[in-house]
Protein backbone atom coordinates (compact mmCIF):
# COMPACT_ATOMS: atom_id res chain seq x y z
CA UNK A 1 -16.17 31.33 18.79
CA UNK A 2 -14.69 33.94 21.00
CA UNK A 3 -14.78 33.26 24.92
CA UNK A 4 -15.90 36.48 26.95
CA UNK A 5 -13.15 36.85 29.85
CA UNK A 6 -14.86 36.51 33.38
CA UNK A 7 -14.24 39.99 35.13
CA UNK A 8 -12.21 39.75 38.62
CA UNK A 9 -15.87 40.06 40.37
CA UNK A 10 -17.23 36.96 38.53
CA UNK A 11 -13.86 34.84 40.34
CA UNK A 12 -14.43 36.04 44.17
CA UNK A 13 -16.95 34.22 45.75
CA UNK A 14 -19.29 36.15 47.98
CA UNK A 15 -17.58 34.36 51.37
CA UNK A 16 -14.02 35.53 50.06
CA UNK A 17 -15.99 38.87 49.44
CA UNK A 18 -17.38 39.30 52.85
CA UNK A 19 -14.11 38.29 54.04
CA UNK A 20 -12.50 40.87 51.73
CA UNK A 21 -14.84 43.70 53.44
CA UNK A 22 -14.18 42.74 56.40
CA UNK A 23 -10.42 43.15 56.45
CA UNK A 24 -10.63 46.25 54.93
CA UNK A 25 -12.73 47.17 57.85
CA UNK A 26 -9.81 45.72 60.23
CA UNK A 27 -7.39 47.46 58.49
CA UNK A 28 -9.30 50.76 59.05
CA UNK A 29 -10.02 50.23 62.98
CA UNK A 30 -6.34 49.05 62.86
CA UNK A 31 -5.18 52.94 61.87
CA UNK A 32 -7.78 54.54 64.02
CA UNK A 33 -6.39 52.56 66.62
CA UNK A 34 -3.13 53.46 66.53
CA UNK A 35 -3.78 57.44 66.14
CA UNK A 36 -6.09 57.39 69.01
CA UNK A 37 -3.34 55.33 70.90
CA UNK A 38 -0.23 57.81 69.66
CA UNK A 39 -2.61 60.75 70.67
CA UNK A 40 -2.86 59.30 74.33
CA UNK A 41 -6.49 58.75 74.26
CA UNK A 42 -6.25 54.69 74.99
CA UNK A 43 -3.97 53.35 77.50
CA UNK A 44 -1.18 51.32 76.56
CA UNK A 45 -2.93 47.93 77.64
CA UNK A 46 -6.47 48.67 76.33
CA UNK A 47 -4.70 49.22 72.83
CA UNK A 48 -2.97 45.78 73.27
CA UNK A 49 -6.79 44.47 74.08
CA UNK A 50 -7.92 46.32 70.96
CA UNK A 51 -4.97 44.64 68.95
CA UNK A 52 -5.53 41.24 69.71
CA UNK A 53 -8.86 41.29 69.47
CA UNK A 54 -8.34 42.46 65.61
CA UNK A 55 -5.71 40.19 65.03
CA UNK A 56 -7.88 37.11 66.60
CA UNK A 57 -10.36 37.45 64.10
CA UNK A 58 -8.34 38.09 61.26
CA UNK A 59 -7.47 34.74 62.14
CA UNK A 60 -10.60 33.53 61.82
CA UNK A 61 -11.42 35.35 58.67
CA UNK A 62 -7.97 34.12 56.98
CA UNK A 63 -8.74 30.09 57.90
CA UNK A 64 -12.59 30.10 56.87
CA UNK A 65 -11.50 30.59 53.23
CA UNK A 66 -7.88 28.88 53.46
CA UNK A 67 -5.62 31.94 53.81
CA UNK A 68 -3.11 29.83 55.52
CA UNK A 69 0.20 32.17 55.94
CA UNK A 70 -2.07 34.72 56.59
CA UNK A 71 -3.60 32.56 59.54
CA UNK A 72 -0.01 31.59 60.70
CA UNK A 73 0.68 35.51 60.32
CA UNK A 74 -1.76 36.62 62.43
CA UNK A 75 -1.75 34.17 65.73
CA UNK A 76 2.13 34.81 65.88
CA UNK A 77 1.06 38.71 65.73
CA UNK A 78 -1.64 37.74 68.14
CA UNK A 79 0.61 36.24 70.45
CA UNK A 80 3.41 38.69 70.46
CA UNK A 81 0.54 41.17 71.78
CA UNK A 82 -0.44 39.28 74.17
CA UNK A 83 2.95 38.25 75.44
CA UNK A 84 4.13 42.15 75.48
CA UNK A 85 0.58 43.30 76.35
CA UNK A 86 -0.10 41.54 79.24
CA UNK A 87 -3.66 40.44 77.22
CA UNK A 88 -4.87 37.25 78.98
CA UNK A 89 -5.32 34.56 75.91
CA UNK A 90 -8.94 33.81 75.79
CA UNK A 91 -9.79 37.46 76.46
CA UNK A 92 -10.98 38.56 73.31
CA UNK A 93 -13.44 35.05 73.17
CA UNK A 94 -15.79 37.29 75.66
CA UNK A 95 -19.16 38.68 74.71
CA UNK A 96 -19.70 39.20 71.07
CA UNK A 97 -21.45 42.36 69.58
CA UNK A 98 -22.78 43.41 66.57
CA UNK A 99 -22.52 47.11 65.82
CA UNK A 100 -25.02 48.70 62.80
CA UNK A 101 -24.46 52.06 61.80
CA UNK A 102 -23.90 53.69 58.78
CA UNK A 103 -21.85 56.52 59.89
CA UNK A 104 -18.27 54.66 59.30
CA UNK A 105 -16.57 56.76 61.93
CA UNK A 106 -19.18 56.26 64.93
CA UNK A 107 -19.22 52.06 64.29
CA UNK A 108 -15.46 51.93 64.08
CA UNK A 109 -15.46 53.97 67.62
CA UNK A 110 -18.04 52.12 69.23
CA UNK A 111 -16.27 48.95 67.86
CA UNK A 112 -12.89 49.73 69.41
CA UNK A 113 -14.16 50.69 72.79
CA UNK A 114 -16.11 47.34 73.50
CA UNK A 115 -12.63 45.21 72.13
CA UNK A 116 -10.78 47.22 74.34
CA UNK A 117 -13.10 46.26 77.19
CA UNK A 118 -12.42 42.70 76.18
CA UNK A 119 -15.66 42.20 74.03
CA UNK A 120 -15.47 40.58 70.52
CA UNK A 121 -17.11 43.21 67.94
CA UNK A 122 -18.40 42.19 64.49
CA UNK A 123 -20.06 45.48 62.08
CA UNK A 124 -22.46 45.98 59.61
CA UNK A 125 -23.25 49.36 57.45
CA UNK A 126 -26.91 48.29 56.17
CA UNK A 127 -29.61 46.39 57.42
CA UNK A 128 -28.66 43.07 54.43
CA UNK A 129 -25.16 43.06 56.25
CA UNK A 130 -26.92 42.88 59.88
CA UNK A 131 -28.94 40.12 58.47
CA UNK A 132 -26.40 37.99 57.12
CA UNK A 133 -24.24 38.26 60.47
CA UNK A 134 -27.27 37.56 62.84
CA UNK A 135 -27.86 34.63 60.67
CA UNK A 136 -24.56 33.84 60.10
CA UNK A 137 -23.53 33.54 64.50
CA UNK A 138 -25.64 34.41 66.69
CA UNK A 139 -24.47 38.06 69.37
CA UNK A 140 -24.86 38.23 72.32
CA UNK A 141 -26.06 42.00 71.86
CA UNK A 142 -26.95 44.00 68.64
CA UNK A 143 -26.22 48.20 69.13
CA UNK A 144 -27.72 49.98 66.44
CA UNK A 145 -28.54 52.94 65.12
CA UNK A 146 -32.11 53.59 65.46
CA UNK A 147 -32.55 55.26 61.28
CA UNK A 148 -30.65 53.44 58.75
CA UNK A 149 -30.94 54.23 55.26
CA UNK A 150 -31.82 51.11 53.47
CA UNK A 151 -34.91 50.11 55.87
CA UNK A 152 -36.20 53.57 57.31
CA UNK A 153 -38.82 54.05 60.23
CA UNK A 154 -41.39 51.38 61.18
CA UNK A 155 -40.05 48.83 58.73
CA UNK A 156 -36.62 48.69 60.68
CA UNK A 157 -38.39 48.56 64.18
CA UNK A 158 -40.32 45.79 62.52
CA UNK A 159 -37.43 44.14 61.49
CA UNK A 160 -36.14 44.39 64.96
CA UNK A 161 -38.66 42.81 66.72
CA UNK A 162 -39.25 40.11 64.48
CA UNK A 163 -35.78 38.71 63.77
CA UNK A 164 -33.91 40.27 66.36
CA UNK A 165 -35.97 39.97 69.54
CA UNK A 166 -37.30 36.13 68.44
CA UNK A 167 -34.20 35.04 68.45
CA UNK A 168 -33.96 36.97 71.91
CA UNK A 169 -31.28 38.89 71.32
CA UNK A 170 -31.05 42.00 73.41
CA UNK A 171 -30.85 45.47 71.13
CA UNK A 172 -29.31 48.69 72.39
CA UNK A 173 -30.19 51.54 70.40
CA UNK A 174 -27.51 54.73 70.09
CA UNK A 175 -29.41 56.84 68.10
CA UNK A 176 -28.61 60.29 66.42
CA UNK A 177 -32.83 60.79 67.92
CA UNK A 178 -33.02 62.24 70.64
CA UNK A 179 -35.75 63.23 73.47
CA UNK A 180 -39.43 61.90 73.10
CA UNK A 181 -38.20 60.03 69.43
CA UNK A 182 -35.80 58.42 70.52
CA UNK A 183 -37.78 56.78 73.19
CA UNK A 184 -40.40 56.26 70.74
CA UNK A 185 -37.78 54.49 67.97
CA UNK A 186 -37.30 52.30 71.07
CA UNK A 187 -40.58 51.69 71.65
CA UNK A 188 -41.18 50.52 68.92
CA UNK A 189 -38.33 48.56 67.71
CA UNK A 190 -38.92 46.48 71.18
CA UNK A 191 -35.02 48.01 72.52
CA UNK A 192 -33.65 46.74 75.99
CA UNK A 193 -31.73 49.85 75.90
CA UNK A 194 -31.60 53.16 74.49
CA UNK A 195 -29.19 56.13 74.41
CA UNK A 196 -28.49 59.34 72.81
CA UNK A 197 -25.37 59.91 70.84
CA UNK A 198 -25.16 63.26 72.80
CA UNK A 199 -24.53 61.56 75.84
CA UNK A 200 -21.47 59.87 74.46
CA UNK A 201 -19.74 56.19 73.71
CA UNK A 202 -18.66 56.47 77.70
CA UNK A 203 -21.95 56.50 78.82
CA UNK A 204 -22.50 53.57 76.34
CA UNK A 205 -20.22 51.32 77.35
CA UNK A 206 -21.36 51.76 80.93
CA UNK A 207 -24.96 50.86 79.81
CA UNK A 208 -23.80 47.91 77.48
CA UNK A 209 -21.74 46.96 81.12
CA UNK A 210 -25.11 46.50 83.21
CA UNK A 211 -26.80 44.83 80.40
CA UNK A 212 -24.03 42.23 80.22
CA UNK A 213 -24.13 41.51 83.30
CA UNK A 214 -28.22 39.95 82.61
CA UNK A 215 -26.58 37.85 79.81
CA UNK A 216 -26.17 34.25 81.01
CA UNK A 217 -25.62 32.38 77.93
């Protein structure tokens, strides 16, 4: 009897897949990081914020499937940043936020200007990998886009309300929409918070600032 080979898919399990995902993710931040800080557009020790930030949760990615010398790898890393950073330790243990948004380019922005405010920052392209992470740890915060392609319209607002706002998690929207439907999206999706893209991720952070500053747990 012949014995069908098990493709390389069939020998990850989905947690070392997630984690997989995500350190591609890292890795791509990680670049974007470094161009915008060789370019001059992030001071020296909000790039060392940035850094550690990454680094910390590679950490935690590596030890929640066993990665152990990549675990080792990355708190030495972490604390070499730190050290030559002047990044206090528990610093990137602050707020945590979950960023949706299919556009790869806006979430990795908007991720790398809330770690370099201090906040840890966990991101999802679709609504299934938003569900798994809100079920997975609880945010403080969830920024979205307002239209994502895999739940469109009312059935995303729905999905808002019902699983997001029970478990009482504020939701900033930072929406492509703009004018009179973007403050409907919000509306309707039952938002703490809404922006326009157009007004920019430095208007957003101030926003997201404010609306920390209600957060008491």
């Amino acid at each position: 009897m012949s014995t069908r080979m098990r493709s390389d898919s069939e020998l990850v399990t989905p947690r070392q897949r997630r984690v997989m995902t995500l350190l591609e993710d890292r890795a791509r931040r990680t670049e974007l990081l470094a161009a915008l800080a060789g370019a001059g557009g992030l001071p020296p020790e909000r790039a060392a914020n940035v850094l550690c930030a990454e680094l910390g949760e590679l950490e935690i990615a590596a030890r929640e499937v066993g990665l152990d010398g990549l675990v080792a790898m990355a708190r030495a890393a972490r604390r070499v940043v730190e050290h030559l950073g002047g990044v206090k330790i528990a610093q990137w243990r602050q707020r945590e936020v979950v960023v949706l948004d299919d556009n790869e380019i806006t979430r990795d922005l908007i991720a790398l200007a809330l770690q370099a405010e201090g906040h840890r920052v966990r991101t999802a392209a679709n609504v299934a990998e938003l569900s798994y992470l809100v079920s997975e740890r609880k945010p403080h915060v969830l920024l979205t886009e307002a239209r994502m392609p895999d739940a469109p319209g009312a059935r995303f607002c729905a999905y808002l309300r019902r699983t997001i706002s029970l478990e009482k998690i504020p939701i900033v929207i930072f929406s492509s929409a703009r004018g009179e439907e973007l403050a409907m999206l919000a509306r309707d999706a039952g938002a703490d918070l809404y922006l326009s893209k157009d007004q920019g991720i430095g208007d957003l952070m101030r926003e997201v600032a404010r609306l920390f500053d209600d957060i008491l747990w």
